[in-house]
Protein backbone atom coordinates (compact mmCIF):
# COMPACT_ATOMS: atom_id res chain seq x y z
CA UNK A 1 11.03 12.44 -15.13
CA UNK A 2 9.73 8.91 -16.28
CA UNK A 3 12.11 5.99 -15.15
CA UNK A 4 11.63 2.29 -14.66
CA UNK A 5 11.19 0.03 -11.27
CA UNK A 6 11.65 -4.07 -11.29
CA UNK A 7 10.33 -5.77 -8.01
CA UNK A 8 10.38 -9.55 -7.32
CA UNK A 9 7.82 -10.44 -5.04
CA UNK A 10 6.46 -14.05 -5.73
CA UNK A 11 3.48 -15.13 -7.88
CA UNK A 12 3.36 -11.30 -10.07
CA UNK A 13 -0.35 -11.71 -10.44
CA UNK A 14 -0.39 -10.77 -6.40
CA UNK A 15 2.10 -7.78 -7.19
CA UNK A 16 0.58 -5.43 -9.56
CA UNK A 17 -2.44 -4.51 -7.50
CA UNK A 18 -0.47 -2.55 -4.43
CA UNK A 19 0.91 -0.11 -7.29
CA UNK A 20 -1.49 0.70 -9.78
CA UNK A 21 -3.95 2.77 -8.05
CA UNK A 22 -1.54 6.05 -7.74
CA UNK A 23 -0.71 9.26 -9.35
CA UNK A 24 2.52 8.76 -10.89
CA UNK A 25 2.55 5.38 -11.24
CA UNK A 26 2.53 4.88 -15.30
CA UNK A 27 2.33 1.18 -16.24
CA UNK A 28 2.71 -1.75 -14.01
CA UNK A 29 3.61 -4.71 -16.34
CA UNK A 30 3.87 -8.56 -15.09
CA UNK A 31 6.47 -9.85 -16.66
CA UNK A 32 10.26 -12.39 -16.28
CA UNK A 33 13.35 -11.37 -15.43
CA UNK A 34 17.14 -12.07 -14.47
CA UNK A 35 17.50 -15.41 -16.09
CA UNK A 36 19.55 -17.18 -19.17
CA UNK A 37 16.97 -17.69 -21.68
CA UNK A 38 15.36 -15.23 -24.20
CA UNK A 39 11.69 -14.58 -24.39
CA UNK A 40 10.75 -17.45 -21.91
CA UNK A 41 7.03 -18.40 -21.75
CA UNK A 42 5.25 -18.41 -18.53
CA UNK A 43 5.16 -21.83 -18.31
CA UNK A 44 9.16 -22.42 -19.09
CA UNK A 45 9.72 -20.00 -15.73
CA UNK A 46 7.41 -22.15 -14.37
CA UNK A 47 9.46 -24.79 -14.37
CA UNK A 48 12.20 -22.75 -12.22
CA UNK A 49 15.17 -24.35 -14.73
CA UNK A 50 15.45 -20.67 -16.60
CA UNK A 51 16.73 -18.73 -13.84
CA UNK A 52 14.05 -15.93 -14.46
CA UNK A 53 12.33 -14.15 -11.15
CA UNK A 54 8.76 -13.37 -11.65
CA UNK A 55 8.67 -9.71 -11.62
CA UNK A 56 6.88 -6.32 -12.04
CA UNK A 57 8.04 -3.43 -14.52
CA UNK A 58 6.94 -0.55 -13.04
CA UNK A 59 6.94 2.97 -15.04
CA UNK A 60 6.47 6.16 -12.92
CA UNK A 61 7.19 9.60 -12.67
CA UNK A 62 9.57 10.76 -10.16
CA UNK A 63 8.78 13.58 -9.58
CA UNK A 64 5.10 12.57 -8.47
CA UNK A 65 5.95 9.28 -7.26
CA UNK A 66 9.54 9.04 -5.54
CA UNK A 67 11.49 5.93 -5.60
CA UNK A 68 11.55 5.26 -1.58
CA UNK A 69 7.68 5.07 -1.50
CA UNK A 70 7.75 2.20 -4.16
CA UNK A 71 9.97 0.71 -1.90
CA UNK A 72 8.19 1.12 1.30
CA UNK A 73 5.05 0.12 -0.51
CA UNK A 74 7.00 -3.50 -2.23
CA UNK A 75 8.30 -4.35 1.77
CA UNK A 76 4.71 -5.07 2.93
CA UNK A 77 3.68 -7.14 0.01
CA UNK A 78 6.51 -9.47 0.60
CA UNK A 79 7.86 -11.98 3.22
CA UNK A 80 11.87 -10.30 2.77
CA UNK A 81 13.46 -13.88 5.28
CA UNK A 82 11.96 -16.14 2.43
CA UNK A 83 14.15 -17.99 0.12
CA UNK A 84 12.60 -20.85 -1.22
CA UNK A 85 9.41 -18.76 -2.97
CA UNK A 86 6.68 -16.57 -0.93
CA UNK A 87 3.54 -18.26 0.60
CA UNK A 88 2.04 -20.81 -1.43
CA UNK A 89 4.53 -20.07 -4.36
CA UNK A 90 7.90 -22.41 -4.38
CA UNK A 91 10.78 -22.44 -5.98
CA UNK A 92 13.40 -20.28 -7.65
CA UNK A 93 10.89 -18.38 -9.86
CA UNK A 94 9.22 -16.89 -7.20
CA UNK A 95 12.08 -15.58 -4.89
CA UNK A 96 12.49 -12.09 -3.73
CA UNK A 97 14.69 -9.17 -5.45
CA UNK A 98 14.95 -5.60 -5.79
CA UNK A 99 16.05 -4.81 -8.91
CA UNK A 100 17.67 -1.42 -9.65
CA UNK A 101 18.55 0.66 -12.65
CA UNK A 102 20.77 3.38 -11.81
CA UNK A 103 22.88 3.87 -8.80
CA UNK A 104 20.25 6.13 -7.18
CA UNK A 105 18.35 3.28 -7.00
CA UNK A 106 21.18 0.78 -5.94
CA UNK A 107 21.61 2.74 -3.13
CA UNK A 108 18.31 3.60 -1.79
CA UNK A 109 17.18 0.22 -2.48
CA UNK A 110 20.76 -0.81 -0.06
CA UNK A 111 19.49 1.60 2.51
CA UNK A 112 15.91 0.62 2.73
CA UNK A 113 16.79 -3.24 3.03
CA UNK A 114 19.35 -2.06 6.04
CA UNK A 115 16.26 -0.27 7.84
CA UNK A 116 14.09 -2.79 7.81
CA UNK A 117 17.16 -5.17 9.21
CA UNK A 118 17.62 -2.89 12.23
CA UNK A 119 13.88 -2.45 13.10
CA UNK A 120 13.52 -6.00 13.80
CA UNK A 121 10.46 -6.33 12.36
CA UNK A 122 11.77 -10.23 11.44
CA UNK A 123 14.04 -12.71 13.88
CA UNK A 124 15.33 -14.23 10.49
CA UNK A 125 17.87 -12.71 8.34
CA UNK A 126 16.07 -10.15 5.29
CA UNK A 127 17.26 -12.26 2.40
CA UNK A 128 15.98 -10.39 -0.41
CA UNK A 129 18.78 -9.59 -3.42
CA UNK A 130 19.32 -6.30 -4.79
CA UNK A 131 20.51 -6.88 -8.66
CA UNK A 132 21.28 -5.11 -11.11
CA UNK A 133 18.02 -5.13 -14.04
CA UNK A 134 18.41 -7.29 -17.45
CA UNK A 135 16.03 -7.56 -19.69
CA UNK A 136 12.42 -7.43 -18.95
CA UNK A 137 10.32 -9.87 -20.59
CA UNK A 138 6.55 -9.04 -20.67
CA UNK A 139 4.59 -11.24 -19.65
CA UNK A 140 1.25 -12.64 -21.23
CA UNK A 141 -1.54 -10.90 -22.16
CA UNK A 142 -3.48 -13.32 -19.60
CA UNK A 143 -1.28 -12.40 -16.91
CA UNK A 144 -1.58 -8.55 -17.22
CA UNK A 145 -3.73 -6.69 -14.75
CA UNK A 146 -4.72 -10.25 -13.36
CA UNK A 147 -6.56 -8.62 -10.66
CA UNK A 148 -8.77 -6.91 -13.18
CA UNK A 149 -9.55 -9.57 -15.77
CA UNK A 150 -9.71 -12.84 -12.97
CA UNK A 151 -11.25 -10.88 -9.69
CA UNK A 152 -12.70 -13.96 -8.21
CA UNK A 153 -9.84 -15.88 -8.65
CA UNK A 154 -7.50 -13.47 -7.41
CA UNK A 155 -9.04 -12.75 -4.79
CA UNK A 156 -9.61 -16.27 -3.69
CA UNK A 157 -5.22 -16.89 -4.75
CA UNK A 158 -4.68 -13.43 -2.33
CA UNK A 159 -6.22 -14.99 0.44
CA UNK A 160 -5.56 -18.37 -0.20
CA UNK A 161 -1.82 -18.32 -0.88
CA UNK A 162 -1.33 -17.06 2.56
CA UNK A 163 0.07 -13.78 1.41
CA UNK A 164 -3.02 -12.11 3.03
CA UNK A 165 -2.42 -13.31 6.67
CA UNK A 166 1.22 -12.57 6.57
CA UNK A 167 0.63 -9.20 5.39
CA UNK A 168 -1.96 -8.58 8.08
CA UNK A 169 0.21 -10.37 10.97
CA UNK A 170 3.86 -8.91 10.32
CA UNK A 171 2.87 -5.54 8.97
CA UNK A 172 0.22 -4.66 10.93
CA UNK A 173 1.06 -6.34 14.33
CA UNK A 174 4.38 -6.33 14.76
CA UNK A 175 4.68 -2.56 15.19
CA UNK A 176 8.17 -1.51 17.10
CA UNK A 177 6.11 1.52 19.03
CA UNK A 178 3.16 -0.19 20.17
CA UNK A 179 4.00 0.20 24.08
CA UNK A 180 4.44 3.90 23.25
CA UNK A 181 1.57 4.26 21.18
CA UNK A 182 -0.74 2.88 24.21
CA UNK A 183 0.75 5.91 26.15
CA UNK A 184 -0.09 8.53 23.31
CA UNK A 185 -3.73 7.16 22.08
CA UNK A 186 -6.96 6.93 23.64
CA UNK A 187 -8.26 3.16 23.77
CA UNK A 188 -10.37 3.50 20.71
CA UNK A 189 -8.04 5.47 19.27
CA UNK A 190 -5.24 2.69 19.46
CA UNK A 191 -8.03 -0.70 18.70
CA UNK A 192 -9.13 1.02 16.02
CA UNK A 193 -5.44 2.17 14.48
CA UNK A 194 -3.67 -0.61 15.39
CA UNK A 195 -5.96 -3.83 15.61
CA UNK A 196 -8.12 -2.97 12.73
CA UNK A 197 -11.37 -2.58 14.93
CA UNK A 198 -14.56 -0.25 13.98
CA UNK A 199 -16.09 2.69 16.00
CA UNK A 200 -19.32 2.60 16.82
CA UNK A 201 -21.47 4.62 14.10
CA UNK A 202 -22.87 8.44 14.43
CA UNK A 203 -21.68 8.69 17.99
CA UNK A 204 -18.32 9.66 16.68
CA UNK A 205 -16.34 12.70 17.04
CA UNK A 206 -16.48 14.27 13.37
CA UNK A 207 -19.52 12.48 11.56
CA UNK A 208 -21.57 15.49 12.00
CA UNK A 209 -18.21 17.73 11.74
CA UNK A 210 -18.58 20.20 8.38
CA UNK A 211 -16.24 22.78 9.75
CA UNK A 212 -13.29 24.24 7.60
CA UNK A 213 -10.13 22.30 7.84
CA UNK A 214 -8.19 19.48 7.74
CA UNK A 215 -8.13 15.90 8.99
CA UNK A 216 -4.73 14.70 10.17
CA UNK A 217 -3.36 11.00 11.14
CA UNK A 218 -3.60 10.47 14.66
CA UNK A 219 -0.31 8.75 14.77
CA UNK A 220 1.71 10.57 12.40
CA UNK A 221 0.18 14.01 11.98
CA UNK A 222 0.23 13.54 8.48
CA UNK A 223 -2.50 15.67 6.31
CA UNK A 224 -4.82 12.40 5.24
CA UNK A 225 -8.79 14.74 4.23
CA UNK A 226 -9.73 18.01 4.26
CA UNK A 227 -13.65 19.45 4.81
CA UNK A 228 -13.56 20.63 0.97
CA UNK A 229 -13.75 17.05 0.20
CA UNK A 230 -16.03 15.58 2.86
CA UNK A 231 -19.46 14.72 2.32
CA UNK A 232 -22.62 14.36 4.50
CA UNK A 233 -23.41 10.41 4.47
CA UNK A 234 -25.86 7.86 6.19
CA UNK A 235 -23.04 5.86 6.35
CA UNK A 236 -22.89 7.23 10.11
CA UNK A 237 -19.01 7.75 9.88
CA UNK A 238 -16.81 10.54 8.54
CA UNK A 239 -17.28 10.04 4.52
CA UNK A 240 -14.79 12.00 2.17
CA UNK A 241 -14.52 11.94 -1.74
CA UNK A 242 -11.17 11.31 -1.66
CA UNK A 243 -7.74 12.10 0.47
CA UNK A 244 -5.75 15.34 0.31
CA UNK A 245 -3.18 13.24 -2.00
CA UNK A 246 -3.16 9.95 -3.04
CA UNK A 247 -0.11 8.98 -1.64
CA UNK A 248 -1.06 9.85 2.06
CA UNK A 249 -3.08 6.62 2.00
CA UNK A 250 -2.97 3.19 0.74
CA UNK A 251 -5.54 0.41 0.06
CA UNK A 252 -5.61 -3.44 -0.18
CA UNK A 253 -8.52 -6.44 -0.04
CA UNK A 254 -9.98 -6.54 3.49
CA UNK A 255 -11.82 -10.25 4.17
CA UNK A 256 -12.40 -9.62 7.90
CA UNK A 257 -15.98 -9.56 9.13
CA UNK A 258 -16.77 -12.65 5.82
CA UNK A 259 -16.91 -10.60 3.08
CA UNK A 260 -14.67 -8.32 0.31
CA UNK A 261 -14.16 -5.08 1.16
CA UNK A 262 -11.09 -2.58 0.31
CA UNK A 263 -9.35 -1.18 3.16
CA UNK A 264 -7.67 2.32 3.42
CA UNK A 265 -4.18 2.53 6.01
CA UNK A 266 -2.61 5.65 6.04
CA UNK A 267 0.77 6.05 4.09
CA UNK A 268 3.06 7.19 6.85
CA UNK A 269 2.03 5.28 9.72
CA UNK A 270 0.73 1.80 8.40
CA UNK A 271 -2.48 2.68 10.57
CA UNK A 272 -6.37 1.61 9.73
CA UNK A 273 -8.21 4.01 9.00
CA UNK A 274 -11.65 2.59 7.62
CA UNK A 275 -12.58 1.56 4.46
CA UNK A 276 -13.61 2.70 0.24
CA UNK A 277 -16.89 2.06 -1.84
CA UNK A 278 -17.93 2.75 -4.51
CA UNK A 279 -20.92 4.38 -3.76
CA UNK A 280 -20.00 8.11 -3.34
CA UNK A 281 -21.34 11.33 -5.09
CA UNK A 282 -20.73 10.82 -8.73
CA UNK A 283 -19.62 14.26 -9.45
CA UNK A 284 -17.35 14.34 -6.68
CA UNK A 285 -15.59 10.83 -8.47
CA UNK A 286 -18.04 8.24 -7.15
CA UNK A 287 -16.12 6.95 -4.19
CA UNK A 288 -16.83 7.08 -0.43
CA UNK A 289 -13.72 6.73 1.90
CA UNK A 290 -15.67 5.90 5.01
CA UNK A 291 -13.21 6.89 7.87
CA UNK A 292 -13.38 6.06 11.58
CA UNK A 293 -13.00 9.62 13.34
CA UNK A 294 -10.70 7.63 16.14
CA UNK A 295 -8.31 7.32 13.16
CA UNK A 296 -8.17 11.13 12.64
CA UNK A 297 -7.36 14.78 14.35
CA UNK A 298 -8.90 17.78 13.13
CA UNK A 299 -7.30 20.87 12.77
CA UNK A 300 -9.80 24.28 12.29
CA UNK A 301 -9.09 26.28 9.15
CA UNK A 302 -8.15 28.97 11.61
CA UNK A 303 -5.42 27.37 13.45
CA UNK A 304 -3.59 25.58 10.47
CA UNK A 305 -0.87 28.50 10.33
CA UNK A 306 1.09 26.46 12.73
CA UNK A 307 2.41 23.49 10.88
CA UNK A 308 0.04 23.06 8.15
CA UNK A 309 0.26 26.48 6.64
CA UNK A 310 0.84 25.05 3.06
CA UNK A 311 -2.50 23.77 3.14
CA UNK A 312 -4.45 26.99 3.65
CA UNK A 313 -4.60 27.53 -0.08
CA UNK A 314 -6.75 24.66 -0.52
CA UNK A 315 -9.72 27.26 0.85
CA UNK A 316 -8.40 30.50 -0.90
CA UNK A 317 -11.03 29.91 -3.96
């Protein structure tokens, strides 16, 4: 069923980007919302006096694309203790707020705000509203899909704005389990899930591994690849065509090691797992998700009956 999604998250250009890459996912529009004046320009929300939030409009099937993972994903774009703007962005216009159009949505969006309060991810109070949506505004043309038409220059505003290293520092590194995970994980198992780092190439556990099967987080035990869709590459890691579903993993700009690259995290666990080019067999899509094997468990094709059984029908053909 198609239905409608309004997030508030600061400058919009930096928005769109985290939620247009999945299956589901409709439209993302930029666009103005919440405030007292009709069809405001950007530049008249710019000035903070019309009481409109930036914000983005996104479409999406529910039945593909459930309501709680937009939420999840919106969380780690955003700093939720914030009220004076997000990262470079001040003022009114670029405050945070969830807003919701049916009481499913009121609820969940209630619910999800109280989790993150008790995992004490922040020590500040989570001051992000949840209000009801008014009228969306769309933005633009020049503002739509910024990170499309204006790469460079988003990009360069990502990084710049400090949106990038807040992202990286609370999200990634301020993990509740991380004592426990040092128990459960090997050491390159945990530096490379957990602080980002790189295993060292070909001498890997499944760069050479072409077995049937399928390729599980480490962490979570979520399904993430499966051998139908792995490839043999020079690359001298694990290389697959794509994941199992698109919502098991996630990507966002990577500007470690000085230059642009797009890193993939796995859904359910927040975890590294390596990184996507564009360089991958062109029947198979074109893309290479280069994956650290430290990031990953494989389970044989002939011992997926327990716990994974609903996957065996991806080698019945």
């Amino acid at each position: 069923m198609e239905k409608k999604a309004a997030f508030a998250g600061g400058c919009f250009w930096c928005m769109v980007k985290p939620f247009d890459t999945y299956d589901g996912i409709i439209d993302v529009k930029s666009g103005y919302m919440g405030g007292t004046k009709e069809n405001p320009t950007y530049e008249e929300v710019c000035t903070g006096e019309t009481g409109h939030f930036e914000v983005i409009q996104i479409v999406y099937d529910d039945e593909i694309f459930d309501y709680d993972r937009l939420l999840d994903i919106y969380w780690k774009q955003v700093d939720p203790t914030d009220d004076g703007g997000q990262f470079a962005d001040r003022g009114s216009q670029y405050r945070t707020a969830i807003f919701y159009y049916d009481e499913e949505q009121h609820k969940k969006a209630i619910d999800s705000k109280r989790k993150l309060e008790d995992s004490k991810y922040f020590d500040e109070p989570i001051v992000t509203e949840i209000l009801p949506a008014t009228t969306f505004y769309e933005a633009e043309e020049k503002h739509q899909k910024y990170y499309k038409k204006q790469p460079s220059h988003y990009n360069m505003y990502y990084r710049n704005s400090g949106r990038y290293n807040f992202v990286k520092s609370y999200w990634d590194g301020r993990k509740p389990n991380r004592d426990e995970l040092k128990k459960k994980l090997t050491s390159i198992q945990f530096e490379v899930t957990q602080n980002d780092m790189t295993e060292a190439p070909f001498e890997n556990e499944y760069y050479m591994n072409f077995e049937d099967g399928i390729y599980v987080d480490i962490v979570s035990g979520e399904v993430l690849f499966t051998s139908k869709d792995k490839f043999h590459s020079s690359c001298g890691w694990p290389a697959f065509s794509k994941p199992v579903k698109d919502v098991a993993v996630s990507t966002r700009s990577d500007y470690s090691m000085g230059m642009l690259r797009t890193e993939v995290r796995s859904m359910g666990s927040n975890s590294h797992l390596g990184h996507v080019f564009d360089d991958g067999p062109e029947e198979s899509g074109g893309l290479r998700y280069c994956i650290n094997s430290a990031s990953l468990r494989f389970i044989p094709r002939d011992k997926m009956e327990e716990g994974y059984g609903e996957y065996l029908k991806i080698f019945e053909d």
